[in-house]
C-alpha atoms as a PDB file:
ATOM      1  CA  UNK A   1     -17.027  33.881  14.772  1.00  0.00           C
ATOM      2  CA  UNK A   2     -14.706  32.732  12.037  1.00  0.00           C
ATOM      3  CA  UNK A   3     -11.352  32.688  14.737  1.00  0.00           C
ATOM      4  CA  UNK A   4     -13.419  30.506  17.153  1.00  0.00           C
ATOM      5  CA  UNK A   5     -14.831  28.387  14.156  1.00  0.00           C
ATOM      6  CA  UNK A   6     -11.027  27.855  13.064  1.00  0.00           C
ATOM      7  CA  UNK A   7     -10.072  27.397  16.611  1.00  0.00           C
ATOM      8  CA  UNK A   8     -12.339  24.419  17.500  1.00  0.00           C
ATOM      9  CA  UNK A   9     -11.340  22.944  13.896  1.00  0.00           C
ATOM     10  CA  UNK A  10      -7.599  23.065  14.985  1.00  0.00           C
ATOM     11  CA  UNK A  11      -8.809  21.312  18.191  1.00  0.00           C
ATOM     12  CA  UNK A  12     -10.579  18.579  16.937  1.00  0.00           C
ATOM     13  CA  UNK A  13      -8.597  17.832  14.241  1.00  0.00           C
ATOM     14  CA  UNK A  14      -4.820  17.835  16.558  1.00  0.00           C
ATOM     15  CA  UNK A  15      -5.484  14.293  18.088  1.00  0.00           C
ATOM     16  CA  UNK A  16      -7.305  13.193  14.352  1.00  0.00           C
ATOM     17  CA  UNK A  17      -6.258  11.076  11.808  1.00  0.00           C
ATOM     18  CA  UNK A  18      -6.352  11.513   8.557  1.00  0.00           C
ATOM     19  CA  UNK A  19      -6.717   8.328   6.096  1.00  0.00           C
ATOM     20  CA  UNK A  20      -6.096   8.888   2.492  1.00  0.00           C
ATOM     21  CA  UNK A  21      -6.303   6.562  -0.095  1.00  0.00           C
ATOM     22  CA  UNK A  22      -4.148   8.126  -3.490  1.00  0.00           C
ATOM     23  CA  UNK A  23      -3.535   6.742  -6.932  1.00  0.00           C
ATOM     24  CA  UNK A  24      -4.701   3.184  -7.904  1.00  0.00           C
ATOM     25  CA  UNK A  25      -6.230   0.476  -5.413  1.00  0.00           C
ATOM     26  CA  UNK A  26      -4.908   0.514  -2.451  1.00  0.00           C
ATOM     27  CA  UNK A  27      -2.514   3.708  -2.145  1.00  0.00           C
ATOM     28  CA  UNK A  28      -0.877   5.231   0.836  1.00  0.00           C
ATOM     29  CA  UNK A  29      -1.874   6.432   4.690  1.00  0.00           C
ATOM     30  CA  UNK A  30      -1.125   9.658   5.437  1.00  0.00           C
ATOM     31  CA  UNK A  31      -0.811  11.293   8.715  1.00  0.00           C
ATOM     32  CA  UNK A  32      -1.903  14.589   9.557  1.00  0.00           C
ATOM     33  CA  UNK A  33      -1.128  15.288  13.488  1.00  0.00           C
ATOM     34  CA  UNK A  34      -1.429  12.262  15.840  1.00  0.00           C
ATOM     35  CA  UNK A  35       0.512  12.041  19.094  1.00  0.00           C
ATOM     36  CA  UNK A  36      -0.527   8.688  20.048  1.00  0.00           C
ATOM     37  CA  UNK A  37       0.343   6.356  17.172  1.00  0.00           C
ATOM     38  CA  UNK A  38       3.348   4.036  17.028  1.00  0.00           C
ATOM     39  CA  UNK A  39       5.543   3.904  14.308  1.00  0.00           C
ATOM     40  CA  UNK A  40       7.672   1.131  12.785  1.00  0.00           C
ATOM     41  CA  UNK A  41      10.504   1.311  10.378  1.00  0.00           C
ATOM     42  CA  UNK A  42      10.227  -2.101   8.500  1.00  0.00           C
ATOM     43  CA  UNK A  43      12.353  -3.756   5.954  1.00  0.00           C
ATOM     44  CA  UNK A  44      11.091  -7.055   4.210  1.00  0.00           C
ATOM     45  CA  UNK A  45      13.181  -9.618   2.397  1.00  0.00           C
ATOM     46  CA  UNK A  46      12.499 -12.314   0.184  1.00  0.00           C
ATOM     47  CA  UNK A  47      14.566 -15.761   0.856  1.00  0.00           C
ATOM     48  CA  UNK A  48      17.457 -14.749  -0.575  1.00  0.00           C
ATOM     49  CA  UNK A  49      17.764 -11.862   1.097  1.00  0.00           C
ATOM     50  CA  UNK A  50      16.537  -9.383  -1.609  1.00  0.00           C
ATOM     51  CA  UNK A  51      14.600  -6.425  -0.439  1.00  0.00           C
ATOM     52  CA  UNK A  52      10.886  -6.675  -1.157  1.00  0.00           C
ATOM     53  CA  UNK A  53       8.529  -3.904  -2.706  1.00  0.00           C
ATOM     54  CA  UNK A  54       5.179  -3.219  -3.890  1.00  0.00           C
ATOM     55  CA  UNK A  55       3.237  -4.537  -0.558  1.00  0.00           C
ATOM     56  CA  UNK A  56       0.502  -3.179   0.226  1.00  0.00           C
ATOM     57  CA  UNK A  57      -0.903  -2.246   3.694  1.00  0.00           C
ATOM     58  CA  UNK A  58      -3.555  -5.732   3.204  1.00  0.00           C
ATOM     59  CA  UNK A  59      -0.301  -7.531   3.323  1.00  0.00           C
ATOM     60  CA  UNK A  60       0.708  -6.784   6.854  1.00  0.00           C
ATOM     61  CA  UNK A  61       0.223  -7.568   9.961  1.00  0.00           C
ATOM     62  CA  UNK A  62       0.920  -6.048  13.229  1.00  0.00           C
ATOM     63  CA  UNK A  63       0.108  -8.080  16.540  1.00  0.00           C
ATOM     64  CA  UNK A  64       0.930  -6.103  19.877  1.00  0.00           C
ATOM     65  CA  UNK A  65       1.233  -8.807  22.772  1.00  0.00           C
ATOM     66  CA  UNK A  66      -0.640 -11.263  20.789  1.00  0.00           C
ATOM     67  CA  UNK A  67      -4.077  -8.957  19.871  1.00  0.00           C
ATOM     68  CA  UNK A  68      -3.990  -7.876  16.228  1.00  0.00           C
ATOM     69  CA  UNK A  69      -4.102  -4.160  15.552  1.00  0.00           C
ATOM     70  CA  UNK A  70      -5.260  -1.969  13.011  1.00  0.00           C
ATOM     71  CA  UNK A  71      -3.034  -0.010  10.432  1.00  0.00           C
ATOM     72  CA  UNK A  72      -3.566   3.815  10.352  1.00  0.00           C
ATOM     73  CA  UNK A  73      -0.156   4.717   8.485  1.00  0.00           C
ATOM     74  CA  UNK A  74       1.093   3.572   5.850  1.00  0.00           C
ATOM     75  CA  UNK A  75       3.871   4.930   3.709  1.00  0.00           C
ATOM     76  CA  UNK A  76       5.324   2.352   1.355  1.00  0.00           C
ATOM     77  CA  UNK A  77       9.298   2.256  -0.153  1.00  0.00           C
ATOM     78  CA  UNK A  78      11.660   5.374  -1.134  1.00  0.00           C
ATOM     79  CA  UNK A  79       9.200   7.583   1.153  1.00  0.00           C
ATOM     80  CA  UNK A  80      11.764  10.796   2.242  1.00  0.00           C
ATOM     81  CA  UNK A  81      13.500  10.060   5.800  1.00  0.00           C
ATOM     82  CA  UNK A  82      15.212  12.381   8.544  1.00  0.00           C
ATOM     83  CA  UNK A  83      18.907  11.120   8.875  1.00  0.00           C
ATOM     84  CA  UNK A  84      21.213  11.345  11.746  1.00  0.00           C
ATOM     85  CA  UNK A  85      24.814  11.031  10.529  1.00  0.00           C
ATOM     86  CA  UNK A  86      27.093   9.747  14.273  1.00  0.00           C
ATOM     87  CA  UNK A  87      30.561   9.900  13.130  1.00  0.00           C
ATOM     88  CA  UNK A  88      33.150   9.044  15.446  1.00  0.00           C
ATOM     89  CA  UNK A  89      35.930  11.819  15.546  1.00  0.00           C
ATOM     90  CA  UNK A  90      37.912  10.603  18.722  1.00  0.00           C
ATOM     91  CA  UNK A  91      41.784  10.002  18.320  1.00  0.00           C
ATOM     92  CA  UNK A  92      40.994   6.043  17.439  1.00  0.00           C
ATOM     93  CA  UNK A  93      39.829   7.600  13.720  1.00  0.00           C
ATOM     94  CA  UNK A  94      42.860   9.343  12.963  1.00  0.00           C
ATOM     95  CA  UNK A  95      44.340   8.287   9.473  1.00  0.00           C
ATOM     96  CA  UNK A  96      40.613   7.178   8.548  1.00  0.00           C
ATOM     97  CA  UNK A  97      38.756  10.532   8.210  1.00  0.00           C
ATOM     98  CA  UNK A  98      39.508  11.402   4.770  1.00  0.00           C
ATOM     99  CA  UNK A  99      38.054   7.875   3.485  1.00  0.00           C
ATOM    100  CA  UNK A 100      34.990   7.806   5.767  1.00  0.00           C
ATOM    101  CA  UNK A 101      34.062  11.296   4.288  1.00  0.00           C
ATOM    102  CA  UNK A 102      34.172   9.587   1.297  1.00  0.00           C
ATOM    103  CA  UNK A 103      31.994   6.956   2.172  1.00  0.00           C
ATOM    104  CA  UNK A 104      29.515   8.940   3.716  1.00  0.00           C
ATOM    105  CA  UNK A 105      29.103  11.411   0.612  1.00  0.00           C
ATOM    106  CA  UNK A 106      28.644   8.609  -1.094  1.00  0.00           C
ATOM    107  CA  UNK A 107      25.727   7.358   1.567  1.00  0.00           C
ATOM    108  CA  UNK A 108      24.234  11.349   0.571  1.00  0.00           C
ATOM    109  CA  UNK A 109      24.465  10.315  -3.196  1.00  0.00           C
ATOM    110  CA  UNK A 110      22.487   7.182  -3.152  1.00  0.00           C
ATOM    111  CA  UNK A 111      19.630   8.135  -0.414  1.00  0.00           C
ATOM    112  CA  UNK A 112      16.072   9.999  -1.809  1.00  0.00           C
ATOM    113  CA  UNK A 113      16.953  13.167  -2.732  1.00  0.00           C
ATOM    114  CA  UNK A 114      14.164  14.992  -0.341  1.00  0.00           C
ATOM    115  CA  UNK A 115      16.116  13.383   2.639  1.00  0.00           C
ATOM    116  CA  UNK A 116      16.903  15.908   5.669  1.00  0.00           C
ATOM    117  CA  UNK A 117      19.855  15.132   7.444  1.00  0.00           C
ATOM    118  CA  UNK A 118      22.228  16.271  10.203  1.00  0.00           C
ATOM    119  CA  UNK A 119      25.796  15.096  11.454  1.00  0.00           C
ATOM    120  CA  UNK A 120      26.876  14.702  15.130  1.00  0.00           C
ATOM    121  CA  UNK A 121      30.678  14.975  15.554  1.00  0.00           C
ATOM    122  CA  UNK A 122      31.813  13.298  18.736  1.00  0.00           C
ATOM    123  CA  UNK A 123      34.910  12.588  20.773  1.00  0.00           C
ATOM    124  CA  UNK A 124      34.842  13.637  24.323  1.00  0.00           C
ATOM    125  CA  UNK A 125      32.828  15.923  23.314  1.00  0.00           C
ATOM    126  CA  UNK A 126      29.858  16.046  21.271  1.00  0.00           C
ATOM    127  CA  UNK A 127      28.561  18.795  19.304  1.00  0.00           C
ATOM    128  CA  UNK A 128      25.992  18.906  15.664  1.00  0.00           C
ATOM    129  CA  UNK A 129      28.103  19.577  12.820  1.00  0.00           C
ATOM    130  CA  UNK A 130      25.971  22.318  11.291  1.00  0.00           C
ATOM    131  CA  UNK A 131      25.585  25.934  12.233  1.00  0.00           C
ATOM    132  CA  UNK A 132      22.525  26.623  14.824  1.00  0.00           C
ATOM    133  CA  UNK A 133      20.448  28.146  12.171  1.00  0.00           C
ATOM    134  CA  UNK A 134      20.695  24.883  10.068  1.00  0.00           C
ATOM    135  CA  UNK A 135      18.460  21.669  12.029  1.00  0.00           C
ATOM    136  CA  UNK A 136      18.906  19.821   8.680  1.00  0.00           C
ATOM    137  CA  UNK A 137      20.550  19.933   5.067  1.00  0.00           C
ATOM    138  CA  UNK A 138      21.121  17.824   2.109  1.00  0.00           C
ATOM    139  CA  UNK A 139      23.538  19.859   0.852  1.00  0.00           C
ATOM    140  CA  UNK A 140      27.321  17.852  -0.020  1.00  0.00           C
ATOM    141  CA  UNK A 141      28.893  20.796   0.605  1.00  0.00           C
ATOM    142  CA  UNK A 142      27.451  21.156   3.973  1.00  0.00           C
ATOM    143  CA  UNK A 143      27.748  18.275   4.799  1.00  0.00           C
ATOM    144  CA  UNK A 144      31.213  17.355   4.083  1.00  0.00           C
ATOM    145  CA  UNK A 145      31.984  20.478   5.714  1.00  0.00           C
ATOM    146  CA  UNK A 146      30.588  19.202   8.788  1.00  0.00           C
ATOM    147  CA  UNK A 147      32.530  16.086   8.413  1.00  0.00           C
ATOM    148  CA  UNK A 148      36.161  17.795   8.123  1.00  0.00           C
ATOM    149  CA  UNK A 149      35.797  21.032  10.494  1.00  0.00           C
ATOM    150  CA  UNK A 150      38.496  19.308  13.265  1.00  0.00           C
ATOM    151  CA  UNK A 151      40.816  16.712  13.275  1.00  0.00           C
ATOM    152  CA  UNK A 152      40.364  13.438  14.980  1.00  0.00           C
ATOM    153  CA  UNK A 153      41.561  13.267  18.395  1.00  0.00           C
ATOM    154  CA  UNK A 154      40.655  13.033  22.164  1.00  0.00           C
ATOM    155  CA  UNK A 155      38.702  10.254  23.860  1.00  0.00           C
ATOM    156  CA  UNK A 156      35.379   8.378  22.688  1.00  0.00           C
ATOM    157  CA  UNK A 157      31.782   9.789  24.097  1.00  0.00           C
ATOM    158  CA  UNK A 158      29.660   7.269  21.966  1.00  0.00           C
ATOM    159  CA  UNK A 159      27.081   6.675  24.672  1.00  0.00           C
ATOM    160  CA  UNK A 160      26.440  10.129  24.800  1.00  0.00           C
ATOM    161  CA  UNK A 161      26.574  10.904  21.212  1.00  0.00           C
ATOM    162  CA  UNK A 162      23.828   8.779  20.640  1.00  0.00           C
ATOM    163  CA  UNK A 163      22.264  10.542  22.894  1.00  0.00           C
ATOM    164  CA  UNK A 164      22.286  13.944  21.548  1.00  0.00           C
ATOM    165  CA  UNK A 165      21.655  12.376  18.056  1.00  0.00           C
ATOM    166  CA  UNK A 166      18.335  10.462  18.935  1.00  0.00           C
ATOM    167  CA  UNK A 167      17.114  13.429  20.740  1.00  0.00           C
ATOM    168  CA  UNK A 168      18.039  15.813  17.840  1.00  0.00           C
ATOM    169  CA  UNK A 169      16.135  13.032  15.324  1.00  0.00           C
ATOM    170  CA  UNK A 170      12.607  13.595  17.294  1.00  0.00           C
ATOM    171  CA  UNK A 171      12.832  17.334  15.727  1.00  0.00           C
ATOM    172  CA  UNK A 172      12.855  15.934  12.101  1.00  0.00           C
ATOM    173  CA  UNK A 173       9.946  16.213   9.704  1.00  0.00           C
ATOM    174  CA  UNK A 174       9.549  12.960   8.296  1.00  0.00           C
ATOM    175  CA  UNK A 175       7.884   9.711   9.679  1.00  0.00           C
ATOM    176  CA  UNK A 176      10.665   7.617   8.468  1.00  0.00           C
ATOM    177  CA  UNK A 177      13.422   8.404  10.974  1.00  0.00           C
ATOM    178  CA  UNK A 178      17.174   6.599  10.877  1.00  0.00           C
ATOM    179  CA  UNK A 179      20.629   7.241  12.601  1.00  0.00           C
ATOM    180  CA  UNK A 180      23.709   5.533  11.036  1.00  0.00           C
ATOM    181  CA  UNK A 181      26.404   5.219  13.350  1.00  0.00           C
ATOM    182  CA  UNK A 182      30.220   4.999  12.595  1.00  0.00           C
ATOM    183  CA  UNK A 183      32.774   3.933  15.338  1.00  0.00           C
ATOM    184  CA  UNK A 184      35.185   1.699  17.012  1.00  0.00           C
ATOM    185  CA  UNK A 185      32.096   0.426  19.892  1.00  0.00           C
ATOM    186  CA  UNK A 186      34.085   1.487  22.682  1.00  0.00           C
ATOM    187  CA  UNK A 187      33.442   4.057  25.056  1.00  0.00           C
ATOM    188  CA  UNK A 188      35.835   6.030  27.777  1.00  0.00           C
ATOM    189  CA  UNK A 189      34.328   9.213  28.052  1.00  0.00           C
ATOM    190  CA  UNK A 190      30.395   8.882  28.293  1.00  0.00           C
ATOM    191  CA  UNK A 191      28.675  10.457  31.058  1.00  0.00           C
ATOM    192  CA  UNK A 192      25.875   8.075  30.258  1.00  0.00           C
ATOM    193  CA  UNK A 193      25.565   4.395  30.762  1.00  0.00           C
ATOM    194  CA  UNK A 194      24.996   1.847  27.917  1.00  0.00           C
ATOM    195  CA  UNK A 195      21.357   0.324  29.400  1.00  0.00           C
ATOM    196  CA  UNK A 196      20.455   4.477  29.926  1.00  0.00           C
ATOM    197  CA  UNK A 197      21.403   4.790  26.267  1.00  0.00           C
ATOM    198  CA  UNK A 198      19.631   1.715  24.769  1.00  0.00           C
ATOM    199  CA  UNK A 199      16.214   2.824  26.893  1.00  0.00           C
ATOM    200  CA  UNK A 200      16.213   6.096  25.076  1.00  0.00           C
ATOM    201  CA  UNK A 201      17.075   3.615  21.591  1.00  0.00           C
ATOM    202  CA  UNK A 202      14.237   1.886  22.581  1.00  0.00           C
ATOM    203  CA  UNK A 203      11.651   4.939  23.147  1.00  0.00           C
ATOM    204  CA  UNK A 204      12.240   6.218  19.476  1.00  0.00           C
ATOM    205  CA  UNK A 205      10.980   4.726  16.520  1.00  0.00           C
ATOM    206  CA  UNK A 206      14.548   5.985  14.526  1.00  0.00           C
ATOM    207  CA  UNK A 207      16.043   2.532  12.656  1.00  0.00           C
ATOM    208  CA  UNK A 208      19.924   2.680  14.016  1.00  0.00           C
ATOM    209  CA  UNK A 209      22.738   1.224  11.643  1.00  0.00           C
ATOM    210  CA  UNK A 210      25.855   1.103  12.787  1.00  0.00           C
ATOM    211  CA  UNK A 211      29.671   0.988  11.068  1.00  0.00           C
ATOM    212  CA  UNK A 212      32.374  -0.875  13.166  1.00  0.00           C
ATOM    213  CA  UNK A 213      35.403   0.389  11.942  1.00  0.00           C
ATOM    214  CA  UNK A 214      39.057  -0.008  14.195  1.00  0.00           C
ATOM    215  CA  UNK A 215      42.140  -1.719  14.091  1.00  0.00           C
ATOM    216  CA  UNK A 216      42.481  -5.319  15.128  1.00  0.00           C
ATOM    217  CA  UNK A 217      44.715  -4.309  17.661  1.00  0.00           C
ATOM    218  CA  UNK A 218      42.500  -1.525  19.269  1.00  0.00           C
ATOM    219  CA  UNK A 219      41.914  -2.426  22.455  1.00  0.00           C
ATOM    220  CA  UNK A 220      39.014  -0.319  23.084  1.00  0.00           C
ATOM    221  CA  UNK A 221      36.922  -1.629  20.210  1.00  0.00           C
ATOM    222  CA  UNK A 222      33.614  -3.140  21.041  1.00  0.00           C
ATOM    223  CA  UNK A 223      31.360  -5.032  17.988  1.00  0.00           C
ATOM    224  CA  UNK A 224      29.108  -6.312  20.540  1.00  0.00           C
ATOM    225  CA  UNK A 225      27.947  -2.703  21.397  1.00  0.00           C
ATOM    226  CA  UNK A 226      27.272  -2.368  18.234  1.00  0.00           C
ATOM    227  CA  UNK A 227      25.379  -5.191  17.456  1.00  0.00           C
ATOM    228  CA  UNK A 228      23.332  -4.464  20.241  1.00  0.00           C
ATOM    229  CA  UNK A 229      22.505  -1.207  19.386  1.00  0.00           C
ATOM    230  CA  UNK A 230      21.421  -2.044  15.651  1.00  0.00           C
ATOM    231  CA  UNK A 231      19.375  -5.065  16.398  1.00  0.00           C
ATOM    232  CA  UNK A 232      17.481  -3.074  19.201  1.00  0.00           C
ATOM    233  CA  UNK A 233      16.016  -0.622  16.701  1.00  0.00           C
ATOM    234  CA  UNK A 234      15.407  -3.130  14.085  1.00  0.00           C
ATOM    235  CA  UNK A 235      18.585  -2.136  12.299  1.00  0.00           C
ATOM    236  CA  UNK A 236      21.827  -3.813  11.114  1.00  0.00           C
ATOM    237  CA  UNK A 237      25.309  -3.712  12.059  1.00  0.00           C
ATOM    238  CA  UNK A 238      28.111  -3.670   9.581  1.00  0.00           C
ATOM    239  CA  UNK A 239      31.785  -4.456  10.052  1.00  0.00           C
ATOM    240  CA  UNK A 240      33.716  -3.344   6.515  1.00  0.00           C
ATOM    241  CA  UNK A 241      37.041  -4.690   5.813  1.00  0.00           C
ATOM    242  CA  UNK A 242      38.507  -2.480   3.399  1.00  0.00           C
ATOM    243  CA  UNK A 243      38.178   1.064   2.151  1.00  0.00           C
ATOM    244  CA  UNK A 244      35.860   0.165  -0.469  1.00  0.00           C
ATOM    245  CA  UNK A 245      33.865  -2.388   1.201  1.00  0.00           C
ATOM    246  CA  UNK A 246      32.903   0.905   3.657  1.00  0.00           C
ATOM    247  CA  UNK A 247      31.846   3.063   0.806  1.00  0.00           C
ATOM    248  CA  UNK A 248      29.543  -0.075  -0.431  1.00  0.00           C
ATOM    249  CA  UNK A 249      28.020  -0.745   3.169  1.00  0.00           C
ATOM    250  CA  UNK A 250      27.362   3.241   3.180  1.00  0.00           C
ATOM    251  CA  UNK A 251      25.245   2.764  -0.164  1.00  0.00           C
ATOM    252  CA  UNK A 252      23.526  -0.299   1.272  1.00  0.00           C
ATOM    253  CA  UNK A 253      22.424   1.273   4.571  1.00  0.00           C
ATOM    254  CA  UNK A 254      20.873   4.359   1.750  1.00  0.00           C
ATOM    255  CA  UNK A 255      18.995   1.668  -0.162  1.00  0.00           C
ATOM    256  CA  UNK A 256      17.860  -0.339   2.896  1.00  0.00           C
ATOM    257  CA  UNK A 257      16.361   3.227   4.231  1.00  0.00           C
ATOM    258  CA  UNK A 258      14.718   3.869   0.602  1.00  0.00           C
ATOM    259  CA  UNK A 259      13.322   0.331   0.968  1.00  0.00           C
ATOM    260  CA  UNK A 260      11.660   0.464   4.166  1.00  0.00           C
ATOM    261  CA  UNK A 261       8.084   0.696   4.640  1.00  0.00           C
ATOM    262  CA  UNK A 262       6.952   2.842   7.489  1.00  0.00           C
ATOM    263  CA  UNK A 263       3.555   1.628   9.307  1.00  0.00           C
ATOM    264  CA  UNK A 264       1.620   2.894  12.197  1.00  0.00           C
ATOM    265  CA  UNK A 265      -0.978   1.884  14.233  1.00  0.00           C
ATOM    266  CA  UNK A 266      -3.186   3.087  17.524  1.00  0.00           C
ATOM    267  CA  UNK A 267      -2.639   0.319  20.606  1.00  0.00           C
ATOM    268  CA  UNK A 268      -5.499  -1.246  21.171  1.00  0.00           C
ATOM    269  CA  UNK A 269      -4.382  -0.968  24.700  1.00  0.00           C
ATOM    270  CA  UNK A 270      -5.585   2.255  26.376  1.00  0.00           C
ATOM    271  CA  UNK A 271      -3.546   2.005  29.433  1.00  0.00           C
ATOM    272  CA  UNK A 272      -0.766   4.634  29.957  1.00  0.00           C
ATOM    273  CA  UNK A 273       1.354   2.672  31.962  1.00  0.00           C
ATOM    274  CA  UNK A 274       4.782   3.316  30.484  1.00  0.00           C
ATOM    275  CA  UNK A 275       5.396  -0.560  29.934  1.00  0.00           C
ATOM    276  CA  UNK A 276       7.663  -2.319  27.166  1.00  0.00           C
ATOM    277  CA  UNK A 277       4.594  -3.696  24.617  1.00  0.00           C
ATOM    278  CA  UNK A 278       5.738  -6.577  22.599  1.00  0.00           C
ATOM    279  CA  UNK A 279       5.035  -6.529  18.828  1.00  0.00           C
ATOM    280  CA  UNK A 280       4.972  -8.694  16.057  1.00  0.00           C
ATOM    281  CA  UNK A 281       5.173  -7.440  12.520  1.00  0.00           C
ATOM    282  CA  UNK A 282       4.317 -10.187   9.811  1.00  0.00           C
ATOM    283  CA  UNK A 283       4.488  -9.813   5.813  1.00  0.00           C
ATOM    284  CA  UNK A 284       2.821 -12.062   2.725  1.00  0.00           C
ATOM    285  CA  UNK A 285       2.723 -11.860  -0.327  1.00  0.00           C
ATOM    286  CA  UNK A 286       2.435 -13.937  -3.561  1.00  0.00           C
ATOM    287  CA  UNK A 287       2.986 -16.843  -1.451  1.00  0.00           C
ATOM    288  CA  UNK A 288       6.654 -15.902  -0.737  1.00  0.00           C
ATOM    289  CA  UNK A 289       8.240 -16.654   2.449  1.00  0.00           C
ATOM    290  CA  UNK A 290       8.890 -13.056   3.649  1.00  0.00           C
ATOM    291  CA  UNK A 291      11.197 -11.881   6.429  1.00  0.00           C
ATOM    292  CA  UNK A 292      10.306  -8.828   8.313  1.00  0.00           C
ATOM    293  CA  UNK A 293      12.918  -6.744  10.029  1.00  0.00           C
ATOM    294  CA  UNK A 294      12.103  -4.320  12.759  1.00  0.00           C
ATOM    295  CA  UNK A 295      12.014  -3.097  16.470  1.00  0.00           C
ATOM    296  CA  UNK A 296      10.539  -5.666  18.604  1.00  0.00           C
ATOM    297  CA  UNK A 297       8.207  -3.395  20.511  1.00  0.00           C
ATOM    298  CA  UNK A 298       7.955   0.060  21.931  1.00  0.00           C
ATOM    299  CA  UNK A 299       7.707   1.739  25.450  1.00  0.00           C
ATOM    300  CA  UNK A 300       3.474   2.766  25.434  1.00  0.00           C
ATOM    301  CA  UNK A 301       3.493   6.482  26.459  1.00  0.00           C
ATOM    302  CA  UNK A 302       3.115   7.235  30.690  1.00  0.00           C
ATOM    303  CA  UNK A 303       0.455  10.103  31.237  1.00  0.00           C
ATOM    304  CA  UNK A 304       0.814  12.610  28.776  1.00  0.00           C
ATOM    305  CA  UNK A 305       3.979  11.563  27.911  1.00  0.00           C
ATOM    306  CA  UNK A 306       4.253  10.388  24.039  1.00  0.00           C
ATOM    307  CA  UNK A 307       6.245   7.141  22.641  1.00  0.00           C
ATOM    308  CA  UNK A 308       7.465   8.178  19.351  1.00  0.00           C
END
């Protein structure tokens, strides 16, 4: 009896969730398996741009096409992320490698140190820059490794490097889910399309930051690319002008990931139609003008398929 007793408890509880409250007042949603929510990366700023903590779930609000929804997840700042590290490695880099590995080591310093991350390497090809047997590190050593192991040359795959590194991102452990991207924008090797890239941008719930980094002369640069693909995902696109300006917009993008709150909610929609929901997320507090930053909606799941 006790397998079958421990089977139909594994069966009920797969599609349950699980609403904690922890430490004082109002504490934090956890989830426990769910495969319909939807989950939003969200960063709030005050007026002058400061990031905003210390919100609690009572001070958000989440309408999806205009009907107000309930919050089932909740996980407020610094909460542990998986991290997808895109890093250009086509011949348009060459000269800059040594200085981005800087930068990004210095990106592994400043995020939470129970962050898992991985590194895609692309050119015309595209490949994960850690052995098979490791998904996800947060080992320096590792990870610079995986940022050195060729030198920069070839043609520029970006399309399809983002790709590979959303779909490698849905096999992370944590809720909070980001991929910072460092290139020139341009693209002249991609078997995939731009719009085919930014619908599989827009099925994940992964935050995508993106470093523009290329010589004024480069004729195959492209900011609005990657513009595009940061504001999609609720993200931010950066454009550094010097060597240490990059290392400072890697630290930012850490602390803008530490500082994000991560909220779900079930649709109130029960329709599995596979259509683009829109969604507003709202923040107050204190009586502060607050500015929320995030994905503008999500693709609802299509049969049994799952929108995450």
């Amino acid at each position: 009896m006790r397998p079958l007793i421990l089977l139909a408890f594994i069966s009920l509880s797969g599609a349950a969730l699980v609403a904690a409250q922890q430490g004082r007042g109002e504490g934090q949603y956890t989830i426990a398996v769910d495969v319909d929510l939807v989950v939003f990366n969200v960063t709030v700023t005050d007026d002058k741009g400061r990031h905003v903590s210390g919100l609690k779930p009572r001070d958000f609000h989440i309408h999806e096409e205009n009907r107000l929804q309930d919050i089932k997840l909740f996980n407020a700042e610094d909460a542990p992320a998986s991290v997808g590290l895109i890093i250009d490695n086509s011949g348009s880099m060459r000269g800059k490698r040594g200085y981005v590995a800087t930068a990004v080591l210095a990106f592994e310093g400043a995020s939470n140190s129970e962050d898992e991350m991985f590194v895609v390497i692309f050119n015309e090809k595209v490949y994960l820059g850690l052995p098979p047997s490791i998904p996800f590190t947060n080992d320096l050593d590792q990870i610079r490794s995986a940022l050195l192991r060729t030198e920069p040359t070839g043609l520029t795959a970006l399309y399809d490097a983002l790709a590979v590194g959303i779909e490698h991102l849905k096999t992370g452990a944590r809720d909070r889910k980001a991929l910072v991207v460092l290139s020139d924008g341009g693209d002249n090797a991609s078997r995939r399309r731009l719009d085919d890239v930014l619908q599989i941008a827009r099925r994940s719930s992964a935050t995508i930051y993106t470093i523009g980094i290329y010589d004024d002369a480069a004729a195959d640069r492209n900011p609005r690319v990657l513009r595009k693909i940061a504001e999609l995902s609720g993200g931010r696109a950066y454009f550094p002008d010097s060597r240490n300006d990059l290392e400072q917009v890697w630290r930012d993008i850490a602390g803008g990931i530490r500082s994000q709150y991560t909220i779900g909610y079930h649709s109130s929609n029960p329709n599995r139609d596979g259509r683009f929901r829109k969604v507003k997320i709202t923040a107050s507090g204190g009586g502060r003008g607050l500015r929320v930053t995030t994905r503008d909606g999500y693709v609802a799941p299509a049969d049994k398929s799952i929108a995450r």
